[in-house]
PDB file of N, CA and C in Angstrom:
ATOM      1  N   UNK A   1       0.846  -1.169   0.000  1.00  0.00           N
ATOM      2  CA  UNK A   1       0.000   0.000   0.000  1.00  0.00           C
ATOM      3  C   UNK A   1       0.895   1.237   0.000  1.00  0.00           C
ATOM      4  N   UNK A   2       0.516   2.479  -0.807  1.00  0.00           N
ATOM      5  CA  UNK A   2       1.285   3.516  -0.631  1.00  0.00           C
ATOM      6  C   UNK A   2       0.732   4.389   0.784  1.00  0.00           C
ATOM      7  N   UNK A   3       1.357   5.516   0.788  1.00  0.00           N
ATOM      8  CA  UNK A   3       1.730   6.518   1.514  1.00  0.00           C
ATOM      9  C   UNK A   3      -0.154   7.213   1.129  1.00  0.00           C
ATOM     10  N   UNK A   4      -0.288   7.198   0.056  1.00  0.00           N
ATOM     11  CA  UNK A   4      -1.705   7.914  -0.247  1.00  0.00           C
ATOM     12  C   UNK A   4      -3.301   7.422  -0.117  1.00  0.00           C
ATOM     13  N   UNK A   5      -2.860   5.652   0.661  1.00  0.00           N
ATOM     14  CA  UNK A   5      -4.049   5.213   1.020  1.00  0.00           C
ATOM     15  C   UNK A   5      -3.705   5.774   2.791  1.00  0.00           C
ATOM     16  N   UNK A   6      -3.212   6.241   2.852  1.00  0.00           N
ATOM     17  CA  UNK A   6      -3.403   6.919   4.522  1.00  0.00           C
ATOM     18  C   UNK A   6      -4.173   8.483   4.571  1.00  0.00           C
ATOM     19  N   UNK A   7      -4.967   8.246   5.822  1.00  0.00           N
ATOM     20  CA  UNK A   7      -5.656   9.549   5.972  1.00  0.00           C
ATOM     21  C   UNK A   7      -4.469  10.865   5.951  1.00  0.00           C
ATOM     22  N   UNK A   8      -5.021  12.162   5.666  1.00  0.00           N
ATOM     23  CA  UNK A   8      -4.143  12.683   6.183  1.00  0.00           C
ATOM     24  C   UNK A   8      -3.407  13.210   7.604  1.00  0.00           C
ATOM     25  N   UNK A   9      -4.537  12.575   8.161  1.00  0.00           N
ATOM     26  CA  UNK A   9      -3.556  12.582   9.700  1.00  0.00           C
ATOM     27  C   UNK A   9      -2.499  11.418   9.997  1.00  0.00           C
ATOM     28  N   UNK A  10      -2.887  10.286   9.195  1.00  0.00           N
ATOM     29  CA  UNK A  10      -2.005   9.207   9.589  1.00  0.00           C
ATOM     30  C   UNK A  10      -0.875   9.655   8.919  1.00  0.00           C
ATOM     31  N   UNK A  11      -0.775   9.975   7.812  1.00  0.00           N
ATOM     32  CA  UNK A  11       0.517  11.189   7.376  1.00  0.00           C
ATOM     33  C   UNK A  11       0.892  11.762   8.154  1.00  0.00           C
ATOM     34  N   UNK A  12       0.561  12.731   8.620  1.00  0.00           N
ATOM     35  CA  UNK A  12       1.129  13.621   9.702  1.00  0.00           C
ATOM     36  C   UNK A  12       2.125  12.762  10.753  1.00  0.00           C
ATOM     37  N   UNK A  13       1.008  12.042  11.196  1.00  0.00           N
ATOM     38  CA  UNK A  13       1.531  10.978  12.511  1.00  0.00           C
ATOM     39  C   UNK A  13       3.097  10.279  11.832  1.00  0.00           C
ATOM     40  N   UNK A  14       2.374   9.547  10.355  1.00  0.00           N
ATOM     41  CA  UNK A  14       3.822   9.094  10.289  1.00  0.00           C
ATOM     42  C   UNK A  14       5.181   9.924  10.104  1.00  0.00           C
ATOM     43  N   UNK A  15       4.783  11.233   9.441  1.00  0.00           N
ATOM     44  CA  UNK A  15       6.041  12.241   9.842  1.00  0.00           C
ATOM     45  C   UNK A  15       6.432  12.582  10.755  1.00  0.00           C
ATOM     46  N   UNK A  16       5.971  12.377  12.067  1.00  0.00           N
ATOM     47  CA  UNK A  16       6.407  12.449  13.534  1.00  0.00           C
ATOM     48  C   UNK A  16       7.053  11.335  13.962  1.00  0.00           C
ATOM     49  N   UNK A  17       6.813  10.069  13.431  1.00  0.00           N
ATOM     50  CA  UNK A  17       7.341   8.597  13.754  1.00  0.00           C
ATOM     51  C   UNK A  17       8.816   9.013  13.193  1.00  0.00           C
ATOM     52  N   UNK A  18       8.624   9.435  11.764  1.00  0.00           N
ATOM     53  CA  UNK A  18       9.818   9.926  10.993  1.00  0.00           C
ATOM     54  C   UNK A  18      11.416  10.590  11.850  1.00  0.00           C
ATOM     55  N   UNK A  19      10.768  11.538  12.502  1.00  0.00           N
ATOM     56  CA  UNK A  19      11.716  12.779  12.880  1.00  0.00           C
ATOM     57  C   UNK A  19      12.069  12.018  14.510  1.00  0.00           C
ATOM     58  N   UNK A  20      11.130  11.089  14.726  1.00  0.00           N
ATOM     59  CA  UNK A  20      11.590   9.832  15.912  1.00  0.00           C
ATOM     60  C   UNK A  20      10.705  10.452  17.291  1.00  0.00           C
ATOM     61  N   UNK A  21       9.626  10.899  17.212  1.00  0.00           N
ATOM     62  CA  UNK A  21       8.905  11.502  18.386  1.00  0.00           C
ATOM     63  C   UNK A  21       8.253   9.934  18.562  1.00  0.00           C
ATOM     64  N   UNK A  22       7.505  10.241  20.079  1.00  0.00           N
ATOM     65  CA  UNK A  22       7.129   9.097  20.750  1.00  0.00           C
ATOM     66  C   UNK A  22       5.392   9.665  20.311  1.00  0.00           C
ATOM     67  N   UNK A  23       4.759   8.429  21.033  1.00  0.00           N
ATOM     68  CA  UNK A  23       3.501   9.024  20.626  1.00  0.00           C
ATOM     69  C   UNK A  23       2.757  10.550  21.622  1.00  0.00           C
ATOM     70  N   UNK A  24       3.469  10.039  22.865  1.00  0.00           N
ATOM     71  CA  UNK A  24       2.951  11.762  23.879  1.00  0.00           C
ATOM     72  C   UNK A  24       3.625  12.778  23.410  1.00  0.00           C
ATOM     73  N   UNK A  25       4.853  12.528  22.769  1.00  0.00           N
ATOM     74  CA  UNK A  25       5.348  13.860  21.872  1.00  0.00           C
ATOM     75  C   UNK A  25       4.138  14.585  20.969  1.00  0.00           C
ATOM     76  N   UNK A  26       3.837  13.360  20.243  1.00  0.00           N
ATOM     77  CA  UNK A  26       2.898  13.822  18.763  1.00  0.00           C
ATOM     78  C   UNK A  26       1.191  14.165  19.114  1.00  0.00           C
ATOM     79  N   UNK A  27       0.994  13.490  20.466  1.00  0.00           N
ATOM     80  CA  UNK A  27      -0.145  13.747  20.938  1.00  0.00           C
ATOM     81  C   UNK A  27      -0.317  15.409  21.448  1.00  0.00           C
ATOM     82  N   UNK A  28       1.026  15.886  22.421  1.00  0.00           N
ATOM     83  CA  UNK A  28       0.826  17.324  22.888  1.00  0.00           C
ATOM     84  C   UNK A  28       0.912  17.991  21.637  1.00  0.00           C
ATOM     85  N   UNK A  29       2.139  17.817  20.466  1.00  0.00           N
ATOM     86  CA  UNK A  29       2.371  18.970  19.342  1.00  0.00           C
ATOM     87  C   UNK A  29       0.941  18.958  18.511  1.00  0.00           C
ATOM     88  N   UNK A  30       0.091  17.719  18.300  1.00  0.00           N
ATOM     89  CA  UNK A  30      -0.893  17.690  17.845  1.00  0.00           C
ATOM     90  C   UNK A  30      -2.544  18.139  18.436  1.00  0.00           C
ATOM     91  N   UNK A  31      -2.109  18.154  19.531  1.00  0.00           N
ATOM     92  CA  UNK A  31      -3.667  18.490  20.679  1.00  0.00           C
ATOM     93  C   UNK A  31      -4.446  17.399  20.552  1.00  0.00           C
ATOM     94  N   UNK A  32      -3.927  16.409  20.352  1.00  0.00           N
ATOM     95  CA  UNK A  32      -4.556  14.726  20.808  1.00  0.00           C
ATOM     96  C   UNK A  32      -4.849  14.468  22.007  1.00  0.00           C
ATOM     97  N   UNK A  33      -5.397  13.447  22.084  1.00  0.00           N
ATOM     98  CA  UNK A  33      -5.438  12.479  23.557  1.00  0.00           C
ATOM     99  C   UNK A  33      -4.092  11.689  22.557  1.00  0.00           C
ATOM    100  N   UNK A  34      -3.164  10.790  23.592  1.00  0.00           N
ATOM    101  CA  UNK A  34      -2.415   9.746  23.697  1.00  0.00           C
ATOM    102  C   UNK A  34      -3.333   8.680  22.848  1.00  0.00           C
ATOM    103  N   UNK A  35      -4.524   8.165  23.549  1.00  0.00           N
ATOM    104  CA  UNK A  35      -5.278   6.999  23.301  1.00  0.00           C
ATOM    105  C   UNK A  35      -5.384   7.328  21.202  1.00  0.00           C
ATOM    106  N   UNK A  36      -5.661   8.625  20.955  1.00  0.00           N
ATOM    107  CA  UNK A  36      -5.976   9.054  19.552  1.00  0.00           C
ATOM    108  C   UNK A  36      -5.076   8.726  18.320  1.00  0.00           C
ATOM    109  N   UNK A  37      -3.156   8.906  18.932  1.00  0.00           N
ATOM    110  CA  UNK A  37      -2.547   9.085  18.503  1.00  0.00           C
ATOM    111  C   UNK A  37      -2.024   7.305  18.435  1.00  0.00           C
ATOM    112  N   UNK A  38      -2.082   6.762  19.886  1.00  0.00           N
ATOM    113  CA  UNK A  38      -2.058   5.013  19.499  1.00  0.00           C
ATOM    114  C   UNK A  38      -2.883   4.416  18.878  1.00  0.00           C
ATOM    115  N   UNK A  39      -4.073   4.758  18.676  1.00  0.00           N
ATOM    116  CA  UNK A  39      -4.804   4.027  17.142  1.00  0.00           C
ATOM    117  C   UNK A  39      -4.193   4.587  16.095  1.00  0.00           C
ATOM    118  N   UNK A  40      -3.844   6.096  15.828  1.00  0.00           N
ATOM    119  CA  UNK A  40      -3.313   6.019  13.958  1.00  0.00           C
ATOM    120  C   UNK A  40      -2.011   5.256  14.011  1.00  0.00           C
ATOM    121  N   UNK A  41      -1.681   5.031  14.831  1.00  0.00           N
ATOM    122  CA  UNK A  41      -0.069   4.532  14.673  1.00  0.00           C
ATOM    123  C   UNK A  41      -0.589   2.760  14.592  1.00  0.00           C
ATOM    124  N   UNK A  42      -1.642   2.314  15.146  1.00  0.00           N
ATOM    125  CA  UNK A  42      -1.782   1.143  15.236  1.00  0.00           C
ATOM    126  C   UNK A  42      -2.318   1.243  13.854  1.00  0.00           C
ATOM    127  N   UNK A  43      -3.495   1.990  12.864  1.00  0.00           N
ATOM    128  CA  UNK A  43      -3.865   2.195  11.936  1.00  0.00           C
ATOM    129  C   UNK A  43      -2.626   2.530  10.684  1.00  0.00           C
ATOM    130  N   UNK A  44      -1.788   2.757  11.017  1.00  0.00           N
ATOM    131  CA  UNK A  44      -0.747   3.283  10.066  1.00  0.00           C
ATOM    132  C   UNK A  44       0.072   1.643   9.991  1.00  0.00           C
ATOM    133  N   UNK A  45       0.660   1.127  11.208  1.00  0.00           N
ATOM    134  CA  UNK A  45       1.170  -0.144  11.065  1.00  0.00           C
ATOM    135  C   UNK A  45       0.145  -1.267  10.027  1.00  0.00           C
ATOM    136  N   UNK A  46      -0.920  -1.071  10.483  1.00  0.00           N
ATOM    137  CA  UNK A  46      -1.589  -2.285   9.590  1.00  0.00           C
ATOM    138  C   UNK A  46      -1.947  -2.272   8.272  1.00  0.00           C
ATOM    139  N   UNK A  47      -2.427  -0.511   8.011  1.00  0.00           N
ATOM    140  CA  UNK A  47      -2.063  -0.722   6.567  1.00  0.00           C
ATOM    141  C   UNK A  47      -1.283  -0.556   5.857  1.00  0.00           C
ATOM    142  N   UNK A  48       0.267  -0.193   6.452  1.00  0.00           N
ATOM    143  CA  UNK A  48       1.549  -0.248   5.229  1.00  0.00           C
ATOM    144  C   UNK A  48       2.152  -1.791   5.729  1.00  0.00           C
ATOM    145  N   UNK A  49       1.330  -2.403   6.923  1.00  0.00           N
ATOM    146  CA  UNK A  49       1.765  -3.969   6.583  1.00  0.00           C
ATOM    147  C   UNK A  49       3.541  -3.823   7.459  1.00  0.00           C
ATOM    148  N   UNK A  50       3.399  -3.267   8.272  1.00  0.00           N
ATOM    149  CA  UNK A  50       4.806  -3.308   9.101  1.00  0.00           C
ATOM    150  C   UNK A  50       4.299  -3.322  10.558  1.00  0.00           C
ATOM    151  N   UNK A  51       5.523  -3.325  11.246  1.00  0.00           N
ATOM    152  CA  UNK A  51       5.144  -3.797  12.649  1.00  0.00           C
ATOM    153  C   UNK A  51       5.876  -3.045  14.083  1.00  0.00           C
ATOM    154  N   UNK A  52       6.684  -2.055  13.295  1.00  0.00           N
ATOM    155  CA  UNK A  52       7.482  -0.927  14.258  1.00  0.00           C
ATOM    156  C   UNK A  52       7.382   0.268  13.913  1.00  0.00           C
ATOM    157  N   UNK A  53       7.921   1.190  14.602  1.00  0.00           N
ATOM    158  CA  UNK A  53       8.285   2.422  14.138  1.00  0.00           C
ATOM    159  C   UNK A  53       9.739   2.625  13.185  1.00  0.00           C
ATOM    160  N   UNK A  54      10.492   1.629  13.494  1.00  0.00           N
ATOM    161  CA  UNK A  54      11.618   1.655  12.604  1.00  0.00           C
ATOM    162  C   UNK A  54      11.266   1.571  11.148  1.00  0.00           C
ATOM    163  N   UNK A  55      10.532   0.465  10.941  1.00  0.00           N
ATOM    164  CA  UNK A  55       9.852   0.238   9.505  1.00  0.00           C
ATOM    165  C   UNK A  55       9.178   1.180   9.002  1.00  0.00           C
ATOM    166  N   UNK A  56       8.625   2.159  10.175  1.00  0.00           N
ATOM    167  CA  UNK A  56       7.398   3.151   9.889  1.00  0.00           C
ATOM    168  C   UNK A  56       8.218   4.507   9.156  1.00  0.00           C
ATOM    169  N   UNK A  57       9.365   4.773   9.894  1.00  0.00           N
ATOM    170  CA  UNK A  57      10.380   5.541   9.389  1.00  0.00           C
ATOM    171  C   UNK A  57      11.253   5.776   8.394  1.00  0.00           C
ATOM    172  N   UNK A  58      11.509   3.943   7.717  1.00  0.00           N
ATOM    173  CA  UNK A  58      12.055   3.355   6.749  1.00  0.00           C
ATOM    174  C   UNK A  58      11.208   3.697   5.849  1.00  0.00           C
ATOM    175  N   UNK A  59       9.824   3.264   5.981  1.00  0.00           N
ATOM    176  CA  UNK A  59       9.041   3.308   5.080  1.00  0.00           C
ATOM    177  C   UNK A  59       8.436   5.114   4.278  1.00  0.00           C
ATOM    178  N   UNK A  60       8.649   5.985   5.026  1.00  0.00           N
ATOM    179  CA  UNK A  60       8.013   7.090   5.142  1.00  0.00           C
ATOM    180  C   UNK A  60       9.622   7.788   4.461  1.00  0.00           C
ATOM    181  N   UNK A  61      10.588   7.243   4.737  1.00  0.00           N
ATOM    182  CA  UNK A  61      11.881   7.742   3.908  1.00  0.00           C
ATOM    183  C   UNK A  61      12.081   7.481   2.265  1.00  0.00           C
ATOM    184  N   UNK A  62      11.360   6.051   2.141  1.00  0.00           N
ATOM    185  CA  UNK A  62      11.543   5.629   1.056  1.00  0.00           C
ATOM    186  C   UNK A  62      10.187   6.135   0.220  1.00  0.00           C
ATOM    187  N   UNK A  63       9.616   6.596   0.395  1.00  0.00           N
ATOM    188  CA  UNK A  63       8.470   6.887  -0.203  1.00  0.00           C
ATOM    189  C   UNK A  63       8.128   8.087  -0.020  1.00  0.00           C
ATOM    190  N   UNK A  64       9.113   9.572   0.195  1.00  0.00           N
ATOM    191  CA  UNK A  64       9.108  10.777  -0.119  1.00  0.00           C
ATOM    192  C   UNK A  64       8.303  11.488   0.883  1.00  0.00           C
ATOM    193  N   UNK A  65       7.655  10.897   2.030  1.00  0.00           N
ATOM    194  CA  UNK A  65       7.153  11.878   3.270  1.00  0.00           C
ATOM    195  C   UNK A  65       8.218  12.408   3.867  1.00  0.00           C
ATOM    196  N   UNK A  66       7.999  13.788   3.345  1.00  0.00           N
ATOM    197  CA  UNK A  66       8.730  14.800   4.179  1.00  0.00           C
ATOM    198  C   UNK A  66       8.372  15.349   5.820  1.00  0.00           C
ATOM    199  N   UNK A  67       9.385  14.658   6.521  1.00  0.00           N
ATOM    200  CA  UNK A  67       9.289  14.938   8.179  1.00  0.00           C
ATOM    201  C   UNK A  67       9.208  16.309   8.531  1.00  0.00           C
ATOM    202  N   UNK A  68       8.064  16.473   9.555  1.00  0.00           N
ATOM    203  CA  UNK A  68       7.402  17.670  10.306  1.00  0.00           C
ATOM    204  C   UNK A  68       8.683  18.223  10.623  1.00  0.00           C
ATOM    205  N   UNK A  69       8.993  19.428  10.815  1.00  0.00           N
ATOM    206  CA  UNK A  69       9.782  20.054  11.525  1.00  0.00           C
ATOM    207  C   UNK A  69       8.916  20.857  12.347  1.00  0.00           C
ATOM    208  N   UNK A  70       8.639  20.802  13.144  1.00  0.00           N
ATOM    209  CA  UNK A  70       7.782  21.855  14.488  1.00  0.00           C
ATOM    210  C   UNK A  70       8.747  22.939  14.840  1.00  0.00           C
ATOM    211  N   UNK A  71       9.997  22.470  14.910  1.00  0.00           N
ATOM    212  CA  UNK A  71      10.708  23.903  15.946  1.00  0.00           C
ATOM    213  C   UNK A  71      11.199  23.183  17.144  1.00  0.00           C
ATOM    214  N   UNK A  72      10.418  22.044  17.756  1.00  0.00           N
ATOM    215  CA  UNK A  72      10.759  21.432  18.981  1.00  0.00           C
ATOM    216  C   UNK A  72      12.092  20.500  18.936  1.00  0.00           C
ATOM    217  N   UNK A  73      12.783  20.685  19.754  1.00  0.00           N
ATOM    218  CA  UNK A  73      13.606  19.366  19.865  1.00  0.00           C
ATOM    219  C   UNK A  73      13.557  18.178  20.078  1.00  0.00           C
ATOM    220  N   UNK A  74      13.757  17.380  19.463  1.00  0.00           N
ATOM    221  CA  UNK A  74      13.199  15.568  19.696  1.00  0.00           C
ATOM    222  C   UNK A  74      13.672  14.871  21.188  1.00  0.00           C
TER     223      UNK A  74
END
């Protein structure tokens, strides 16, 4: 599956997996609940068919998602 069967928040999310934030990182920069941000990530794992964030990062490198830069330090 590409990068463009994801919502565009699961985009987002995976550009935060990208730049190596945890999920309470991406939950405060985003104004999530925690619980919000562990379903797209659980939603993002199942449909690019991987099973970490390493892969999630790999995957989001190789396929031209350009990582959030917020300003914050990781």
């Amino acid at each position: 599956m590409s990068i463009s069967h994801l919502t565009e928040r699961e985009q987002e999310i995976l550009s935060h997996i990208s730049c190596g934030k945890q999920n309470k990182e991406i939950a405060k920069t985003l104004g999530l609940a925690l619980r919000t941000v562990e379903h797209h990530v659980t939603q993002i794992f199942f449909k690019l068919n991987i099973s970490n964030r390493t892969e999630a990062a790999l995957y989001a490198h190789k396929n031209g998602l350009q990582p959030i830069d917020d300003g914050n330090p990781q």
